[in-house]
N, C-alpha and C. Protein backbone atom coordinates (compact mmCIF):
# COMPACT_ATOMS: atom_id res chain seq x y z
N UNK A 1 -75.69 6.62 -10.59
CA UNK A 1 -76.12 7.65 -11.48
C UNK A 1 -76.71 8.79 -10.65
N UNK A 2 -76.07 10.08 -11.19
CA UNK A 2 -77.25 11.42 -9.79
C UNK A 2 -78.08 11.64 -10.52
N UNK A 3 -79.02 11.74 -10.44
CA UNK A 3 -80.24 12.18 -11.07
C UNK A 3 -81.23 13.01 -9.65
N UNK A 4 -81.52 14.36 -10.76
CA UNK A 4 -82.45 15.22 -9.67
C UNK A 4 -83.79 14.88 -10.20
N UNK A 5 -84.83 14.76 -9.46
CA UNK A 5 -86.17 14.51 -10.53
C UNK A 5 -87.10 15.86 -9.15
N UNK A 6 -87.47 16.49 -10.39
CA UNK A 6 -88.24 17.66 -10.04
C UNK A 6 -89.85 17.23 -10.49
N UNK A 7 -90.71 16.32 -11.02
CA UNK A 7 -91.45 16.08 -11.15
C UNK A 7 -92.47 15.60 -10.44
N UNK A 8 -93.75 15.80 -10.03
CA UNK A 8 -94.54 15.43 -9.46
C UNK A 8 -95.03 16.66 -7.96
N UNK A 9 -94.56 17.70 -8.26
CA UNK A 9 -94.35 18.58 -6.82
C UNK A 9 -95.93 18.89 -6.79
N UNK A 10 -96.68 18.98 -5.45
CA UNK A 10 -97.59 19.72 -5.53
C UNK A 10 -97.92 21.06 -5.29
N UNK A 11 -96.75 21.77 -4.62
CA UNK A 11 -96.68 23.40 -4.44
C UNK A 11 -95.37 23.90 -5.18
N UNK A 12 -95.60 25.00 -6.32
CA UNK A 12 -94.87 25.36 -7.16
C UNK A 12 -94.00 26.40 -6.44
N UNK A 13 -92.97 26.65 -6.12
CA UNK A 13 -92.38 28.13 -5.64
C UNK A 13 -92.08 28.72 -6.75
N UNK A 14 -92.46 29.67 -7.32
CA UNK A 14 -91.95 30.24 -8.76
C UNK A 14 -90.39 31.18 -8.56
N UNK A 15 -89.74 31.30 -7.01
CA UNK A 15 -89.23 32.02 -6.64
C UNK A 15 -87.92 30.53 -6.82
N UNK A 16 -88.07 29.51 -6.63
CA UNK A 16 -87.14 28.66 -6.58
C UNK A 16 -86.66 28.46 -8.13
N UNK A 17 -85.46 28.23 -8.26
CA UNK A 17 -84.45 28.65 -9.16
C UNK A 17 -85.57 26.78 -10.31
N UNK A 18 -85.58 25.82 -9.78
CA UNK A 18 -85.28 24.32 -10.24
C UNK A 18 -86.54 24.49 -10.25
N UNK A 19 -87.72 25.49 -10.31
CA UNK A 19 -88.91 25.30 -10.85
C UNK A 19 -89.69 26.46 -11.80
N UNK A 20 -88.52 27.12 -11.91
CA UNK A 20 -88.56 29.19 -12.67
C UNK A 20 -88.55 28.35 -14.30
N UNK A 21 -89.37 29.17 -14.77
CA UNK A 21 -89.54 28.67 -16.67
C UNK A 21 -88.40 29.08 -17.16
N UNK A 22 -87.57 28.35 -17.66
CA UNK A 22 -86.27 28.66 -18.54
C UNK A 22 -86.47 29.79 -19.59
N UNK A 23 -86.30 30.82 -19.02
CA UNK A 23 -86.38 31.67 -20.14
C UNK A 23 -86.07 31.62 -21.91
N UNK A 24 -84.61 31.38 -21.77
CA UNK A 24 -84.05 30.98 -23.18
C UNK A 24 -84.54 29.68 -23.93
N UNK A 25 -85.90 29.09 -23.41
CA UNK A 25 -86.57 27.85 -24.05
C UNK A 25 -88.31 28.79 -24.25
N UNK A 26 -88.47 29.46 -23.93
CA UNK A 26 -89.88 30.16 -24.20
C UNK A 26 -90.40 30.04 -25.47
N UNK A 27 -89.94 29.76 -25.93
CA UNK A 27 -90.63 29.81 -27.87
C UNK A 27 -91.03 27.98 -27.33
N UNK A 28 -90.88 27.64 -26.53
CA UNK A 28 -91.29 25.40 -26.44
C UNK A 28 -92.38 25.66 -25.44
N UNK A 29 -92.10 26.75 -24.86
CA UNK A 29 -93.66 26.57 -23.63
C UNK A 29 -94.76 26.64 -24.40
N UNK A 30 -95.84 25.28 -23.34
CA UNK A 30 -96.95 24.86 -23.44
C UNK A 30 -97.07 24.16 -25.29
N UNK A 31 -95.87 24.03 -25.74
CA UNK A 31 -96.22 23.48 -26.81
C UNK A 31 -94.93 22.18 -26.78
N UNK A 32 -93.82 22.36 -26.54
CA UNK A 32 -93.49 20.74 -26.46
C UNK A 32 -92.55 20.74 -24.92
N UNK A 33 -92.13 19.33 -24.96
CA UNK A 33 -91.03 18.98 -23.90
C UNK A 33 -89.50 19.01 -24.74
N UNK A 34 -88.21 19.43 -23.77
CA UNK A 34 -87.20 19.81 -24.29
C UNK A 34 -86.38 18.83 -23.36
N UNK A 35 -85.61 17.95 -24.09
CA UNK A 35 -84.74 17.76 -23.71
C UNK A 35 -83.14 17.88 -24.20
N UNK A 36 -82.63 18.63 -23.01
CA UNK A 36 -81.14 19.42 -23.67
C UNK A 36 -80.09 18.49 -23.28
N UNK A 37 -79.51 18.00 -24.07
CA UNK A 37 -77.72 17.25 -23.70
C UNK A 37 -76.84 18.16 -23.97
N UNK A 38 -76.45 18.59 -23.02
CA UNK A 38 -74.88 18.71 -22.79
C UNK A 38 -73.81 17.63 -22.86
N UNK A 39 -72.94 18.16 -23.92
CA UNK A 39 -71.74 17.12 -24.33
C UNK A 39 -70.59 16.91 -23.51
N UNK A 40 -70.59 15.61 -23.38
CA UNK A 40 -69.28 15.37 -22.64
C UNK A 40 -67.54 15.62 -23.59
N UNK A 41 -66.72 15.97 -22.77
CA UNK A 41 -65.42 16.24 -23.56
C UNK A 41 -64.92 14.77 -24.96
N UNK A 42 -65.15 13.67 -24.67
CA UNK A 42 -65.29 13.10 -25.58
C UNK A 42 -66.66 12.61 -26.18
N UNK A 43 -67.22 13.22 -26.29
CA UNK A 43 -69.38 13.04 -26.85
C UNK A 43 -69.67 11.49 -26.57
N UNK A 44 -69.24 10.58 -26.20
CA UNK A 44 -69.39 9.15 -25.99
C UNK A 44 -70.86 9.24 -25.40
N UNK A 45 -71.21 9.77 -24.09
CA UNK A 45 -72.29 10.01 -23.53
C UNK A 45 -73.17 10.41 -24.22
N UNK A 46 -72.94 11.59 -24.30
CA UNK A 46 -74.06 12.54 -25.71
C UNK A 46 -74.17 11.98 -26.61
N UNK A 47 -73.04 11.16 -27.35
CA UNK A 47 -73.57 10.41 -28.91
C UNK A 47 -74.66 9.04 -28.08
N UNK A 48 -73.91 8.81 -27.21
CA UNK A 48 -75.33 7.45 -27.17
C UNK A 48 -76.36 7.79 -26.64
N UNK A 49 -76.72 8.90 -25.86
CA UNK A 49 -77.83 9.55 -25.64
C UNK A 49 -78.81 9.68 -27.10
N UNK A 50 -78.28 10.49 -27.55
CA UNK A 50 -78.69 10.77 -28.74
C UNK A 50 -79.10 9.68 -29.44
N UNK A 51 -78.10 8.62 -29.83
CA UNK A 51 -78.49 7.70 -30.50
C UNK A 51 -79.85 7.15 -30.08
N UNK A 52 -79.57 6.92 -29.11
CA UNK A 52 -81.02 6.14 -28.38
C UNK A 52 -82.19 6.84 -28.37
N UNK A 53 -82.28 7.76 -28.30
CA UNK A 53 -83.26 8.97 -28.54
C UNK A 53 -84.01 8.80 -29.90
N UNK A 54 -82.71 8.98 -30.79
CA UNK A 54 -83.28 8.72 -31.92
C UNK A 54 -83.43 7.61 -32.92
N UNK A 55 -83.17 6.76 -32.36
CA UNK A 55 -84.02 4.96 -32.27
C UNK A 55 -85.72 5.08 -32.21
N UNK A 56 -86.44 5.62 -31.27
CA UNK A 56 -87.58 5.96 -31.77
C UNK A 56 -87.97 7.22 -31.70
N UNK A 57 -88.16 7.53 -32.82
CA UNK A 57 -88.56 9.13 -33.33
C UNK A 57 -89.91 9.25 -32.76
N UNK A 58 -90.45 8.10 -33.16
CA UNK A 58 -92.42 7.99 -32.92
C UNK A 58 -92.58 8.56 -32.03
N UNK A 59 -91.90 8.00 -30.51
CA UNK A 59 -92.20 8.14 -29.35
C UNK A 59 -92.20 9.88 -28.75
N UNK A 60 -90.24 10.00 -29.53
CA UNK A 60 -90.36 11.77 -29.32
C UNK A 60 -91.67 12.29 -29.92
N UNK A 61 -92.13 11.96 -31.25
CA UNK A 61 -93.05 13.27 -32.13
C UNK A 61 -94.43 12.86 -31.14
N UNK A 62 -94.67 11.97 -30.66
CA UNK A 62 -95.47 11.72 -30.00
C UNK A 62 -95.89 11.99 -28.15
N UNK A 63 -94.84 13.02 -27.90
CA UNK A 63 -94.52 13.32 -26.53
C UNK A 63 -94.24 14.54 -26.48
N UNK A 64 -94.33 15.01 -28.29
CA UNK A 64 -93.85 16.70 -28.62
C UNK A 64 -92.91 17.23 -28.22
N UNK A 65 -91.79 16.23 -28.49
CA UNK A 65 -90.54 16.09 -27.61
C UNK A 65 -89.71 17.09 -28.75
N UNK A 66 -88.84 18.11 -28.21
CA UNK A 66 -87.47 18.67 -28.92
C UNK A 66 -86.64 18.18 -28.16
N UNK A 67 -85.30 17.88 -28.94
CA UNK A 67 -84.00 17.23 -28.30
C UNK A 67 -83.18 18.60 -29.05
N UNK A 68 -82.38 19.13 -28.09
CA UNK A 68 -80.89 20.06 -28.32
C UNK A 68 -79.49 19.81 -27.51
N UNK A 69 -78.78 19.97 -28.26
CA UNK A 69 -77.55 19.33 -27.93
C UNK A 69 -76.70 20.69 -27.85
N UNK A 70 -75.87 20.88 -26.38
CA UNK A 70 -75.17 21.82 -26.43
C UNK A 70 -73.61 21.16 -26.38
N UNK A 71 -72.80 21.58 -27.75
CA UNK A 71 -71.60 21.45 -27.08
C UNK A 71 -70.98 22.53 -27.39
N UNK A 72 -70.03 22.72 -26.00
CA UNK A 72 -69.26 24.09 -25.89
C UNK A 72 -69.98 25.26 -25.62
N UNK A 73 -70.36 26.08 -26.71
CA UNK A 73 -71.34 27.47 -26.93
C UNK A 73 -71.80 27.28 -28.15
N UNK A 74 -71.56 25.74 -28.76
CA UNK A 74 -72.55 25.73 -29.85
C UNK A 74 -73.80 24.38 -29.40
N UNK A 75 -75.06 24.71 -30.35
CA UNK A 75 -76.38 24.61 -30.17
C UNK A 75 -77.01 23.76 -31.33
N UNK A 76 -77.55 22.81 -31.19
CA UNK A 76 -78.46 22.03 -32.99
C UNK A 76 -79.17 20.96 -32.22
N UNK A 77 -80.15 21.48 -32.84
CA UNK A 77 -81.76 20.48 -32.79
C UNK A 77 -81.09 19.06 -33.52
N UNK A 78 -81.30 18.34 -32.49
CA UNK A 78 -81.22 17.05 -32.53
C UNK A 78 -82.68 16.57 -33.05
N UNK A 79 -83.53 16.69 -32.42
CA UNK A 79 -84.94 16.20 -32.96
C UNK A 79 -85.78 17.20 -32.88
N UNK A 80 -86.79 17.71 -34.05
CA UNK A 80 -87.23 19.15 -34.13
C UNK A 80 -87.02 20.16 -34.19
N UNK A 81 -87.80 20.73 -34.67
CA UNK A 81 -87.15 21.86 -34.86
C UNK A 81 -87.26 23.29 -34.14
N UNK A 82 -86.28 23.98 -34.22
CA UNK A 82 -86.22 24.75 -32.87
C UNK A 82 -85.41 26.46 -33.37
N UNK A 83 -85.94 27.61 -33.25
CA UNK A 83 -84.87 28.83 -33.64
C UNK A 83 -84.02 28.72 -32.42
N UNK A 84 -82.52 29.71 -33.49
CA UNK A 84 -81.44 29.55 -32.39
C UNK A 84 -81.80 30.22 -30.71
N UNK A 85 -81.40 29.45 -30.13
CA UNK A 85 -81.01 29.11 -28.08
C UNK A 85 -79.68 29.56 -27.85
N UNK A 86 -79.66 30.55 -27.10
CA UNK A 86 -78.36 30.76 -26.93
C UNK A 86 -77.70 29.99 -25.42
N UNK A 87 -76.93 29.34 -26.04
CA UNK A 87 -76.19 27.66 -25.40
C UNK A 87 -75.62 28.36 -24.16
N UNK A 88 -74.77 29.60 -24.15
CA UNK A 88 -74.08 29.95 -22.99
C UNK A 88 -75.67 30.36 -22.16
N UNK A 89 -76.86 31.02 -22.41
CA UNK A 89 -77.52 31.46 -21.69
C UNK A 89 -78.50 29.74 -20.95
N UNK A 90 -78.27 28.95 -21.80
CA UNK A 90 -79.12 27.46 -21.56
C UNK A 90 -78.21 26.99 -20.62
N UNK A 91 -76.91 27.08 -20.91
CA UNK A 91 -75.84 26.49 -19.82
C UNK A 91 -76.06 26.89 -18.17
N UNK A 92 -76.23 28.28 -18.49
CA UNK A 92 -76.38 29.02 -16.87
C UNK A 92 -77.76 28.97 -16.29
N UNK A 93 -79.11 28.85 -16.94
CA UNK A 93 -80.31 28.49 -16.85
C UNK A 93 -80.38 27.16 -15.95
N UNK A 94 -79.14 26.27 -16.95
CA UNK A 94 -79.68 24.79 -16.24
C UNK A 94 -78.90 24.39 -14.95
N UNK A 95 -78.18 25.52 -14.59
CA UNK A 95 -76.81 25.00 -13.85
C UNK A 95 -75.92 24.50 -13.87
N UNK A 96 -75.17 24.26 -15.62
CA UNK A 96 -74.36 23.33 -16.02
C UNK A 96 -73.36 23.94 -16.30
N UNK A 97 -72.20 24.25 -15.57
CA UNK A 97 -71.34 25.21 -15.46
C UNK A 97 -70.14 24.80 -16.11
N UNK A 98 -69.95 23.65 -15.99
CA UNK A 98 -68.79 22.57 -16.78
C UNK A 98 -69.09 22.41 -18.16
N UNK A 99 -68.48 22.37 -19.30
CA UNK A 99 -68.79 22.47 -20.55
C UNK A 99 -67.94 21.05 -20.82
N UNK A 100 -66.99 20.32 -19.89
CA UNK A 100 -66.77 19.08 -20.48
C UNK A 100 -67.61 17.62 -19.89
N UNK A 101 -69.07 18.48 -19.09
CA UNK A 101 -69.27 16.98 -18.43
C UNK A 101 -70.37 16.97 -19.31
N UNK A 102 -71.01 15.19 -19.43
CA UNK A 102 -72.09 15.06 -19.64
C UNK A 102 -73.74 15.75 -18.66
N UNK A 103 -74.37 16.48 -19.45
CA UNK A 103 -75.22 16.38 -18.34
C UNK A 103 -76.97 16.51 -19.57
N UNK A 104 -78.28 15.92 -19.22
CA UNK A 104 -79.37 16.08 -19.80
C UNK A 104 -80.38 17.24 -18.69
N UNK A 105 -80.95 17.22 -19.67
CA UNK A 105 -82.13 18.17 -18.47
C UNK A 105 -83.41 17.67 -19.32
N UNK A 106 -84.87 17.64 -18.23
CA UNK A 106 -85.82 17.55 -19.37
C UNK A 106 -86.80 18.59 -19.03
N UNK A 107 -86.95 19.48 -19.90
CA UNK A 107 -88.07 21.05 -19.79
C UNK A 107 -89.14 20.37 -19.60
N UNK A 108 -90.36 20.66 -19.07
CA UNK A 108 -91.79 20.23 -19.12
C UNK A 108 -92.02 21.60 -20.36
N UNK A 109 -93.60 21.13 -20.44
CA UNK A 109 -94.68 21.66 -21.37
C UNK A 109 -94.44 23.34 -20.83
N UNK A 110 -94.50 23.21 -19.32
CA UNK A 110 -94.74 24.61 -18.22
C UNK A 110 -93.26 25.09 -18.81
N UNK A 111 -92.61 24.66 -18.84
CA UNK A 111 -91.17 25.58 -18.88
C UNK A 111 -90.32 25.50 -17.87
N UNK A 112 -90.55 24.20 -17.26
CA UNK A 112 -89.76 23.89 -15.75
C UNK A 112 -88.92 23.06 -16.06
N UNK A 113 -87.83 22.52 -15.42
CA UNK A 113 -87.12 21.85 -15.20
C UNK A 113 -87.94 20.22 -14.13
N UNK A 114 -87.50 18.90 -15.28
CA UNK A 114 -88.97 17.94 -14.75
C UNK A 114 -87.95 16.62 -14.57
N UNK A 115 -86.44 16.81 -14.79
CA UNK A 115 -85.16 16.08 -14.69
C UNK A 115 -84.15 16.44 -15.17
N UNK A 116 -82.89 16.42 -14.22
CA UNK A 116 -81.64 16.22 -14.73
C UNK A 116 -80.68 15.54 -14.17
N UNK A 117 -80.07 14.52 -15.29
CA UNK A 117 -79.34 13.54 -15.09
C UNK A 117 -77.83 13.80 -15.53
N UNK A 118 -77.19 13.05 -15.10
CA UNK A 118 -75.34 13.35 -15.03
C UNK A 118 -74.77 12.03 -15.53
N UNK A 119 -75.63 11.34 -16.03
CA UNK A 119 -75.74 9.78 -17.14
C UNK A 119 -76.87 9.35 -17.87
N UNK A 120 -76.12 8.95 -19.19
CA UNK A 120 -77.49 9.13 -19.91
C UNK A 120 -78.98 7.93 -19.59
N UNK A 121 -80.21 8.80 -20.02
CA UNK A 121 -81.48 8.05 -19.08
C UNK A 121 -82.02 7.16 -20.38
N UNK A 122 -82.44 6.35 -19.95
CA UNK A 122 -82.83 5.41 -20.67
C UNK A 122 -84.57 5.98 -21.59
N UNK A 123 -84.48 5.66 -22.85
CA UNK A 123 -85.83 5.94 -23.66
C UNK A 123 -87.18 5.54 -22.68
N UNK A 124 -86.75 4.44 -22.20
CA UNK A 124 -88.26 3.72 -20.93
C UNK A 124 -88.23 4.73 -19.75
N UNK A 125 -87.55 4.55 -19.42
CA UNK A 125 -87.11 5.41 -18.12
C UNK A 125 -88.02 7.21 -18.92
N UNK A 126 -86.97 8.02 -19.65
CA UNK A 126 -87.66 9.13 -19.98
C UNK A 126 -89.04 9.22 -20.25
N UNK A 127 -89.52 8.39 -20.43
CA UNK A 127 -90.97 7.95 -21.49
C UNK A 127 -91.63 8.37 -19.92
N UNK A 128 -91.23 7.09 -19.27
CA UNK A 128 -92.16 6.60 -18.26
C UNK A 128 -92.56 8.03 -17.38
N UNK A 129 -91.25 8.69 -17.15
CA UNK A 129 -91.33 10.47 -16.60
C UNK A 129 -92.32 11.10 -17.00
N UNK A 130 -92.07 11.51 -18.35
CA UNK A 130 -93.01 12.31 -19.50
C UNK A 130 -94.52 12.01 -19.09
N UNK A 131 -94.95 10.03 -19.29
CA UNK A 131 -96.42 9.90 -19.20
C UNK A 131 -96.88 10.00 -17.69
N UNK A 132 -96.35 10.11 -16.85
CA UNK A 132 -96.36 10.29 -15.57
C UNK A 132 -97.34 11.36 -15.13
N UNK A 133 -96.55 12.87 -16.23
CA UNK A 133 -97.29 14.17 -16.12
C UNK A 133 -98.54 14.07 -16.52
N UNK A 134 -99.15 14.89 -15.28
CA UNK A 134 -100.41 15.09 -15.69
C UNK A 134 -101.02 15.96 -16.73
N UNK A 135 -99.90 16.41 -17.72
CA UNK A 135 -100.47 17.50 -19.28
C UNK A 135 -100.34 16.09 -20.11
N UNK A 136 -99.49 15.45 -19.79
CA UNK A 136 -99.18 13.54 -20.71
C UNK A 136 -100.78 13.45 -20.93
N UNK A 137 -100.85 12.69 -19.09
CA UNK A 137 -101.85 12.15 -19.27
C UNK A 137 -103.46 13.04 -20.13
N UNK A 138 -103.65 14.42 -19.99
CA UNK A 138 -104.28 15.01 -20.50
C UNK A 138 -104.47 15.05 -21.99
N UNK A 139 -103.06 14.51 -22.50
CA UNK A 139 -103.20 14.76 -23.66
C UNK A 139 -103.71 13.30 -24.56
N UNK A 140 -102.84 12.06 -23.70
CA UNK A 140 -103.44 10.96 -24.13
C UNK A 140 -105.26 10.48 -24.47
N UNK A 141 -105.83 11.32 -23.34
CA UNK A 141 -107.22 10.65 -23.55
C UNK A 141 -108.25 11.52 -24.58
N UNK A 142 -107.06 12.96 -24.59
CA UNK A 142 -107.69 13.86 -26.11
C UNK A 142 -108.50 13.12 -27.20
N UNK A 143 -109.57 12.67 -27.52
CA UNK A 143 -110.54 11.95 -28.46
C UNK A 143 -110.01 12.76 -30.26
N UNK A 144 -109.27 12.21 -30.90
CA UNK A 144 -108.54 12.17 -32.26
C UNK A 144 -109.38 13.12 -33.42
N UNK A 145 -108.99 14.43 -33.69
CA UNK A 145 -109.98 14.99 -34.51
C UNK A 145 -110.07 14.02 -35.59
């Protein structure tokens, strides 16, 4: 499986492309995590991505997770809700230049790029990423209005 994992860096280059805030996701900064699937030419990948994703909802609403699914140059909130993203501008953002491969990305809170995988990642696996971050962990020990 390739998987890039951009998470955990301690010096930010804002000049480096794989740590620049996705512009065309700015309406999700500092308020949730995004994770985008790109569809494979037969969606096999993307549908079981998805599926599994949305096996537990809890976990997304609980991680302030949006899921969007690009196939082709079209765009739909998989989980949450989200105004239209324009898919060709998300495509070139993420580096996903192929419109028939599978590929995920996962936005942080910041608007960075915090993984992307070229097979789909497992709910434990993503989870485990997500609570990893230190805005996660910040948010977990938040005392419950």
């Amino acid at each position: 499986m390739s998987k890039t994992l951009l998470y955990g860096a301690t010096k930010v280059d804002e000049t480096n492309a794989a740590y620049a805030a996705i512009e065309s996701l700015s309406q999700f900064q500092w308020k949730n995590r995004v994770l985008v699937i790109f569809s494979d030419s037969d969606n096999s990948r993307a549908a079981r991505q998805e599926n599994q994703l949305l096996a537990d909802r809890l976990a997304l609403e609980e991680r302030d997770m949006i899921v969007l699914k690009v196939s082709g140059n079209a765009l739909r909130a998989v989980f949450g809700a989200a105004e239209p993203v324009d898919a060709g501008a998300l495509r070139e953002a993420l580096d996903v230049s192929d419109a028939g491969t599978f590929h995920a990305a996962l936005i942080g809170k910041d608007g960075t790029v915090k993984l992307k995988v070229s097979e789909p990642v497992s709910n434990g696996e993503l989870f485990a990423i997500i609570d990893s971050m230190p805005m996660r962990a910040a948010e977990s020990t938040k005392p419950e209005n």
